[in-house]
N, C-alpha and C. Protein backbone atom coordinates (compact mmCIF):
# COMPACT_ATOMS: atom_id res chain seq x y z
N UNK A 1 197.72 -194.20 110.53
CA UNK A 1 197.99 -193.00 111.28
C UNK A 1 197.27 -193.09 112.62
N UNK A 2 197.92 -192.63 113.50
CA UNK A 2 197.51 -192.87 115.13
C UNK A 2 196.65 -191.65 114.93
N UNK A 3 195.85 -191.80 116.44
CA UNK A 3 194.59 -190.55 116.22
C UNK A 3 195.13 -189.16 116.62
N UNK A 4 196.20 -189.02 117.19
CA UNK A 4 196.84 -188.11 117.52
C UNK A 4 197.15 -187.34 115.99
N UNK A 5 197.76 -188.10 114.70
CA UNK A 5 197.82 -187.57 113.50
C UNK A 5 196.32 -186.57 113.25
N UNK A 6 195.41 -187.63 113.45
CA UNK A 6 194.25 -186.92 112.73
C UNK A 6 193.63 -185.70 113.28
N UNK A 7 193.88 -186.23 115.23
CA UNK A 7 193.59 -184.56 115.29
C UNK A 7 194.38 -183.36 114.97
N UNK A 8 195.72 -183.33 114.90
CA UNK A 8 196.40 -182.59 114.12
C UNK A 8 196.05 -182.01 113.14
N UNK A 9 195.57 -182.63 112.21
CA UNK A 9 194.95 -182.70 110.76
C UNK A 9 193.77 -182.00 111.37
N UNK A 10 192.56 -182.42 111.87
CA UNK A 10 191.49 -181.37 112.22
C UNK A 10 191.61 -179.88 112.73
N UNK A 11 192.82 -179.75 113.50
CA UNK A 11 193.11 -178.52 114.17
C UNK A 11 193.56 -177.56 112.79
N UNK A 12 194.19 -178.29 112.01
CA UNK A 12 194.98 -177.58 110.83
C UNK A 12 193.91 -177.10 109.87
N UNK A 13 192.78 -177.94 110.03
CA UNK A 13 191.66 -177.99 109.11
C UNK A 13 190.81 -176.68 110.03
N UNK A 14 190.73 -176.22 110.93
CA UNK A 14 190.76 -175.55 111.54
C UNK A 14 191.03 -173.86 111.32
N UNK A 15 191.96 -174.62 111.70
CA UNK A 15 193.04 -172.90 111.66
C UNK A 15 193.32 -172.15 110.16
N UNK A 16 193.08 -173.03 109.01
CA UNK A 16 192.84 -172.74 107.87
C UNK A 16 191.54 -171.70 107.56
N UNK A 17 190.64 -171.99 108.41
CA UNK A 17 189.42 -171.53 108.00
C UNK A 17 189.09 -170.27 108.65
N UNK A 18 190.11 -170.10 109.50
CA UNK A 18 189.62 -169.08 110.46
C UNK A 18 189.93 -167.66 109.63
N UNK A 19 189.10 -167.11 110.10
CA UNK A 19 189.71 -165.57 109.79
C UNK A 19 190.85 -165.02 110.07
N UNK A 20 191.29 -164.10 109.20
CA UNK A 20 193.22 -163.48 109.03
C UNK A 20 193.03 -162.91 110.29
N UNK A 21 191.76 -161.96 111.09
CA UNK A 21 191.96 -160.94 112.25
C UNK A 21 192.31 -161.93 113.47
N UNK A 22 191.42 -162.92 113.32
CA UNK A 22 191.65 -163.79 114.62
C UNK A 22 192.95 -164.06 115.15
N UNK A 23 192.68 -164.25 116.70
CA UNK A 23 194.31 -164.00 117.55
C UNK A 23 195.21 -165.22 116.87
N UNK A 24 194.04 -166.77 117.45
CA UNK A 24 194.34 -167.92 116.87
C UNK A 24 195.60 -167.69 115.61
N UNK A 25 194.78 -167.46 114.96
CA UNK A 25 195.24 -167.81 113.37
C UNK A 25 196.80 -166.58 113.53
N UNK A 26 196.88 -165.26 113.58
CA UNK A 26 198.10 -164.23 114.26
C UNK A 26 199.27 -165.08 114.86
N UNK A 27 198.75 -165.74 115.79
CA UNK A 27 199.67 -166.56 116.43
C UNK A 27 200.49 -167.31 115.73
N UNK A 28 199.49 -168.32 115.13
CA UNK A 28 199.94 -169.51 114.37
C UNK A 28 201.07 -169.15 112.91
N UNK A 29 200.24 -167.75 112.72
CA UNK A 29 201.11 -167.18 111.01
C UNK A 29 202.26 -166.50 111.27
N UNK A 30 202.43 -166.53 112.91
CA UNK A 30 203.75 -165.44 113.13
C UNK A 30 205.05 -165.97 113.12
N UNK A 31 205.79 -165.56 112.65
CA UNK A 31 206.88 -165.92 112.70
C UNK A 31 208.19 -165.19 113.48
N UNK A 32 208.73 -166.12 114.34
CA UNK A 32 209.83 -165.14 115.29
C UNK A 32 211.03 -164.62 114.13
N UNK A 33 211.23 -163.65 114.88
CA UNK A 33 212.59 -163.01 113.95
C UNK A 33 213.88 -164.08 114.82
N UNK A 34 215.37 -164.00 114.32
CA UNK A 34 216.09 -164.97 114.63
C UNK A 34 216.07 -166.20 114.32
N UNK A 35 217.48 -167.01 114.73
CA UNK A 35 217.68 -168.22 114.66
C UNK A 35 217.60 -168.86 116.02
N UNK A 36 217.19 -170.78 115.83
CA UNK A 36 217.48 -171.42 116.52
C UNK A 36 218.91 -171.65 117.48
N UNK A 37 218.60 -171.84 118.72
CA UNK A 37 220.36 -171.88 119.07
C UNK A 37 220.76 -172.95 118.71
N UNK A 38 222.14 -173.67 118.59
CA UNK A 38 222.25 -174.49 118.45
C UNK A 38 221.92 -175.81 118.70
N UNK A 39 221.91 -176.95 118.26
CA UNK A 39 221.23 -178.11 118.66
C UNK A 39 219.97 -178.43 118.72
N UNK A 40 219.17 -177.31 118.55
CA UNK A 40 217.36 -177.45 118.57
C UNK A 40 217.25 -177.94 116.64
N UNK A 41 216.85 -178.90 117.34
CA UNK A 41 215.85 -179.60 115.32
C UNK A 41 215.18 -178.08 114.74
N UNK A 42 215.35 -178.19 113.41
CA UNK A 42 214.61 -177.14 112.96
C UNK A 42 212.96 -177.89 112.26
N UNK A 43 212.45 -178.97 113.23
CA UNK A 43 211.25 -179.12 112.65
C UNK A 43 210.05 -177.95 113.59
N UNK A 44 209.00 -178.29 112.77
CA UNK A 44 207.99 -177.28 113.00
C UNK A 44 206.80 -178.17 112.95
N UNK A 45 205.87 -177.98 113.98
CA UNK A 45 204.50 -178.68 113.60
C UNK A 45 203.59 -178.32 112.47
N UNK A 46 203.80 -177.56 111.51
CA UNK A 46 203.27 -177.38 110.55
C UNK A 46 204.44 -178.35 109.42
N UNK A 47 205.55 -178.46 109.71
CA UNK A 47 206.20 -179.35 108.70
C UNK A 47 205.66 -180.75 108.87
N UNK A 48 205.00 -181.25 110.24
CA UNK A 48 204.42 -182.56 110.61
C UNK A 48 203.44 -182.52 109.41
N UNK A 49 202.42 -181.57 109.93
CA UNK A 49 201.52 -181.75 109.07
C UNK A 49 201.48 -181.80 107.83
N UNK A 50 202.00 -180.79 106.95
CA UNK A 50 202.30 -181.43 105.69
C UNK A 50 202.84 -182.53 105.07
N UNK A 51 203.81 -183.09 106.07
CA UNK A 51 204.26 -184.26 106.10
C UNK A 51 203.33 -185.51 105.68
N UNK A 52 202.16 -185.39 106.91
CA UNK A 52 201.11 -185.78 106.74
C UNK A 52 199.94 -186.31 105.56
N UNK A 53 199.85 -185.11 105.24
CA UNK A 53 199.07 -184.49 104.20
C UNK A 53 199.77 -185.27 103.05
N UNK A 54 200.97 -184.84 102.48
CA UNK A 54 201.64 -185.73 101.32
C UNK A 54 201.64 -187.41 101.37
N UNK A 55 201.72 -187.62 102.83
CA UNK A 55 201.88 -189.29 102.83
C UNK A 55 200.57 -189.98 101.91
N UNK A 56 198.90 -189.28 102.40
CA UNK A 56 197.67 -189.20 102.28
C UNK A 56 197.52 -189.16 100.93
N UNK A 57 198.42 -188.25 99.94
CA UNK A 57 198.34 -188.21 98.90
C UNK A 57 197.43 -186.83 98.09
N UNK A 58 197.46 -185.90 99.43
CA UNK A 58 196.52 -185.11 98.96
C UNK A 58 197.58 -183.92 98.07
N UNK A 59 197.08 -183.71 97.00
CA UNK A 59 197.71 -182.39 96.26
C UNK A 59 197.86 -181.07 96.72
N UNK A 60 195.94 -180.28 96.44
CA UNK A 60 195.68 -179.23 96.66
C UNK A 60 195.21 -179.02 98.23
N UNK A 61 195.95 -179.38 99.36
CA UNK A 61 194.76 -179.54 100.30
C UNK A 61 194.26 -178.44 101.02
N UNK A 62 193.78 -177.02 100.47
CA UNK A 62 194.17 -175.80 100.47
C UNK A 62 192.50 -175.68 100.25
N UNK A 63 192.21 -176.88 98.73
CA UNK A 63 190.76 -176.34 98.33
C UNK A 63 190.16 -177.45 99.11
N UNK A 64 190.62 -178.28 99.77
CA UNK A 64 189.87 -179.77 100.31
C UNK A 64 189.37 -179.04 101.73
N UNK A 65 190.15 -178.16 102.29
CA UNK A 65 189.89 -178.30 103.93
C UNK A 65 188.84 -177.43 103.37
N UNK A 66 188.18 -176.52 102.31
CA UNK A 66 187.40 -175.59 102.00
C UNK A 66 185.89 -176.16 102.33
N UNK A 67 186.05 -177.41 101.38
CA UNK A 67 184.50 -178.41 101.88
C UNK A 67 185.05 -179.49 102.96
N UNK A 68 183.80 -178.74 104.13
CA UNK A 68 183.89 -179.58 105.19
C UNK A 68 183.78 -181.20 105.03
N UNK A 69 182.85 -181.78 104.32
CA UNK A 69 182.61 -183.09 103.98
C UNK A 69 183.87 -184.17 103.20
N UNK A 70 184.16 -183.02 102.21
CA UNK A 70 186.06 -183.99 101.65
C UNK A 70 187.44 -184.05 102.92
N UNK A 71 186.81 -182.82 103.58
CA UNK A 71 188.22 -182.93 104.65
C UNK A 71 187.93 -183.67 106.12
N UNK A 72 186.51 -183.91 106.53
CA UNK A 72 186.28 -184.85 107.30
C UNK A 72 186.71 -186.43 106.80
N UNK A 73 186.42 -186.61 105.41
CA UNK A 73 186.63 -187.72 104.86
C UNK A 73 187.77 -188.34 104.76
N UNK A 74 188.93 -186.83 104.69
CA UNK A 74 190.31 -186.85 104.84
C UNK A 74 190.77 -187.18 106.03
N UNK A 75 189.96 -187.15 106.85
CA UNK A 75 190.67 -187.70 108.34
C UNK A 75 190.44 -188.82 109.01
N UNK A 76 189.39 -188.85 108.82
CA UNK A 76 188.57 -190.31 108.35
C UNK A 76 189.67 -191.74 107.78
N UNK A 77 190.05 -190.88 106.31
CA UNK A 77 191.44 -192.05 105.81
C UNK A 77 192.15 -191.94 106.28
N UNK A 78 192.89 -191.09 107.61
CA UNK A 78 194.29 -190.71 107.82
C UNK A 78 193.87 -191.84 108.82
N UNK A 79 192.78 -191.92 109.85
CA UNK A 79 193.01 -192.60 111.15
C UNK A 79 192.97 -193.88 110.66
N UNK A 80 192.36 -194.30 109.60
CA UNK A 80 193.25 -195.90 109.18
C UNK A 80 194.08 -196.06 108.07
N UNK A 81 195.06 -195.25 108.06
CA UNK A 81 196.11 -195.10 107.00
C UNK A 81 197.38 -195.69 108.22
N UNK A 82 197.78 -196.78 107.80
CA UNK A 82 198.99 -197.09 108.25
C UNK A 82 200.45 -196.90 107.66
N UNK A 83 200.19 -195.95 106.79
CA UNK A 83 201.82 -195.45 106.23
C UNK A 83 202.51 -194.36 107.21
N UNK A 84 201.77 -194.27 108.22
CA UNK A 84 202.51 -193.01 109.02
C UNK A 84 203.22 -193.44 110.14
């Protein structure tokens, strides 16, 4: 995984932790009403990341980003994981 993956992965590791009030996190959980117009991909940078995440092999990664030390470790393997 290029380092661009992993910071992804840190930001996500991130934004997980933050508090529900924060703007950050509001932003990120909002979802627009409507559809795409035509021709726009319906990917999402949160579909990257999970993407991610599964290649890695992680299950729960919900309770991993919880301890800082397993999810540093997690990024750690992503930046020399060459399956991505």
């Amino acid at each position: 995984m290029r380092c661009l993956e992993a910071q992804r992965l840190k930001w996500r590791c991130h934004l997980h932790r933050i508090k529900e009030y924060r703007m950050v996190r509001r932003i990120f959980e909002w979802s627009p009403m409507g559809k795409r117009s035509k021709g726009h991909p319906k990917n999402r940078w949160q579909d990257k990341i999970l993407k991610d995440i599964a290649v890695l092999g992680v299950k729960n990664w919900t309770k991993v980003v919880m301890v800082r030390s397993a999810w540093h470790d997690l990024v750690e393997k992503s930046r020399t994981h060459r399956g991505l």
